[in-house]
Protein backbone atom coordinates (compact mmCIF):
# COMPACT_ATOMS: atom_id res chain seq x y z
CA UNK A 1 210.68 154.95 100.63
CA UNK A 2 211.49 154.19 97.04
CA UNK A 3 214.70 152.00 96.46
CA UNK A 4 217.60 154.47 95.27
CA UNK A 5 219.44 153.33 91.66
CA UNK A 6 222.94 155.57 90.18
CA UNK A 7 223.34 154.74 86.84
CA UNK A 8 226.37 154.94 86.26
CA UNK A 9 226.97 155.62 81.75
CA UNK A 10 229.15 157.94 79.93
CA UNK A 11 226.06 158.19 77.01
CA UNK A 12 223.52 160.44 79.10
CA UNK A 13 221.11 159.07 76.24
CA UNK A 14 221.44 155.45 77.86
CA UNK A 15 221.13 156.55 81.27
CA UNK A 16 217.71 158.59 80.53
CA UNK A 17 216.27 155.62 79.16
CA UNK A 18 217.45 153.34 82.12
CA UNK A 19 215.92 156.16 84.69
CA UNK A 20 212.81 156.05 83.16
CA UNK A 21 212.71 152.36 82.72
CA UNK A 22 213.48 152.39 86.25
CA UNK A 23 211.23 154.81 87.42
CA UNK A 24 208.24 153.04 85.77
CA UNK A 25 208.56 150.81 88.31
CA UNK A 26 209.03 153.17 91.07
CA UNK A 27 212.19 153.09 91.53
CA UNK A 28 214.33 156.58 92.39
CA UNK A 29 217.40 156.33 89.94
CA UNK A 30 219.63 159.24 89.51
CA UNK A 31 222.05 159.39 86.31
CA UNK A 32 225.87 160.60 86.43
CA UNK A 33 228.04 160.59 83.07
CA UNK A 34 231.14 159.79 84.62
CA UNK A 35 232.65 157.95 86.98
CA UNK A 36 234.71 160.85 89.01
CA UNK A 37 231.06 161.98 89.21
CA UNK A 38 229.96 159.07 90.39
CA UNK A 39 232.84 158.56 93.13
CA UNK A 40 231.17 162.17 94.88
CA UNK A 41 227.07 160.95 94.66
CA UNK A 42 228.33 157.82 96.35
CA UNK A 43 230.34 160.09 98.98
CA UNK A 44 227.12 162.23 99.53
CA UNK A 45 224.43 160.05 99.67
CA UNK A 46 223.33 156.12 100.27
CA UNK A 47 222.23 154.10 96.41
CA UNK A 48 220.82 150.72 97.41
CA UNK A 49 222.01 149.60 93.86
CA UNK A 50 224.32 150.94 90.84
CA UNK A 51 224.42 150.20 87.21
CA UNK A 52 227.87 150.67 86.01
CA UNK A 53 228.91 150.88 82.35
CA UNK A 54 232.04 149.01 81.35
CA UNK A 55 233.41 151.39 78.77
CA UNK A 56 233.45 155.11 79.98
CA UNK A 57 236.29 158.30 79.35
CA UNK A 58 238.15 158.84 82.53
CA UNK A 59 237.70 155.72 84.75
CA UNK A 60 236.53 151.79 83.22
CA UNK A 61 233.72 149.89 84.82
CA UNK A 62 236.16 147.56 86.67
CA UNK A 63 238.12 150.03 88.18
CA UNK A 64 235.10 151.93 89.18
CA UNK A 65 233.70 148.85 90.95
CA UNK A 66 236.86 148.10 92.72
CA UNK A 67 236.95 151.50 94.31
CA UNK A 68 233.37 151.33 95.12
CA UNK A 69 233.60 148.23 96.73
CA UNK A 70 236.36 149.64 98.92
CA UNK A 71 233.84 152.41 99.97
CA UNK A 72 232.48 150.96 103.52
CA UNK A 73 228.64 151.51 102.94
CA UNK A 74 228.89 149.83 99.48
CA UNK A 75 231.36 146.67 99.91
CA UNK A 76 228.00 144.43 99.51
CA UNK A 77 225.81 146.54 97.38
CA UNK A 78 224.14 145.22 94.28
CA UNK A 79 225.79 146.08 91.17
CA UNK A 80 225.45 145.20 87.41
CA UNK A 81 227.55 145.62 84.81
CA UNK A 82 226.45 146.49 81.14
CA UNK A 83 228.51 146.14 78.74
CA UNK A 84 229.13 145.45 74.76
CA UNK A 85 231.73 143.00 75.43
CA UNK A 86 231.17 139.66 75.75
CA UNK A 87 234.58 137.95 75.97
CA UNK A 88 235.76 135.79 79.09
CA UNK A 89 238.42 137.78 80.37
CA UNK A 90 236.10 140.98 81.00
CA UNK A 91 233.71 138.64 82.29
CA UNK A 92 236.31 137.50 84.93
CA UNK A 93 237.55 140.82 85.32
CA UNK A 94 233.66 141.87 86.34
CA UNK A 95 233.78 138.88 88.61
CA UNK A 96 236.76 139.91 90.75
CA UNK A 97 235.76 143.37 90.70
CA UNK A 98 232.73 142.82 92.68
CA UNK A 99 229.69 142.88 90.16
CA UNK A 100 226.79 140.96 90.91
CA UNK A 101 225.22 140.58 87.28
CA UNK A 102 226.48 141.02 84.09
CA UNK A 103 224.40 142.46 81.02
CA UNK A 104 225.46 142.39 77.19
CA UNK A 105 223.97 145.10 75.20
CA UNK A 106 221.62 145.59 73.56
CA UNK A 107 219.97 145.17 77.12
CA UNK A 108 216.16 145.12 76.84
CA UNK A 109 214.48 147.09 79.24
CA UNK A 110 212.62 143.89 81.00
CA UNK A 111 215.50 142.09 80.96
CA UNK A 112 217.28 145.37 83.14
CA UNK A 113 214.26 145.27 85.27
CA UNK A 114 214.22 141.65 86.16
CA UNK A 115 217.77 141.62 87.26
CA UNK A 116 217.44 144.59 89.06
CA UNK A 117 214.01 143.46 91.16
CA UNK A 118 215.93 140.51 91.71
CA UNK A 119 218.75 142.34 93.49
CA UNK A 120 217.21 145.52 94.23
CA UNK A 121 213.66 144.53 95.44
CA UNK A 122 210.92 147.15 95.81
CA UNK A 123 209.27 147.07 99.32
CA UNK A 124 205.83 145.73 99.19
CA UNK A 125 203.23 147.84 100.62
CA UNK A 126 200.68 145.97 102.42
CA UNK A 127 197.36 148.25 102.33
């Protein structure tokens, strides 16, 4: 079974590119453009890892985190931040939020998928 990515970006152009990225490698990622919208996928069904954008319209990156990380089934699931800012006190913020990697765009699509194999490994079939 292929490991399950939510991208998490208010730009639906970003999170296209990150599902196929993603998908390239065989991972299942499904997109959301909000993080309300977010909040329900996460309610409805198990992500073994979530890519969260720091900027978005109706709830921030942090605050998302924090309330996913409150969410039983996801209190130790991988997540990375990406994000344009690259000053210390979002970096901290990220930190006590929960997030497990932090990305500064432009993020380059191997870059994405190392962090993410690293955190999210795909299960090795032995044939």
């Amino acid at each position: 079974m292929a490991v399950k990515i939510l991208v998490i970006d208010d730009s639906s152009v970003i999170t296209f590119l990150w599902k196929l990225v993603l998908e390239k490698e065989g991972y299942s990622v499904t997109q959301v453009n909000d993080g309300a919208g977010a909040l329900r996928m996460l309610a409805a069904e198990r992500y073994d890892g979530l890519i969260i954008d720091y900027h978005m319209d109706d709830i921030d990156g942090l605050t998302l985190a924090e309330r996913i990380r409150a969410l039983p089934d996801y209190r130790l699931a991988p997540i990375v931040m990406i994000t344009a800012d690259c000053n210390e006190a979002v970096r901290e913020g990220a930190r006590q939020a929960g997030f497990n990697a932090w990305m500064t765009k432009p993020v380059h699509p191997e870059s994405l998928l190392d962090v993410i194999s690293r955190l999210c490994p795909l299960a090795v079939s032995s044939s």
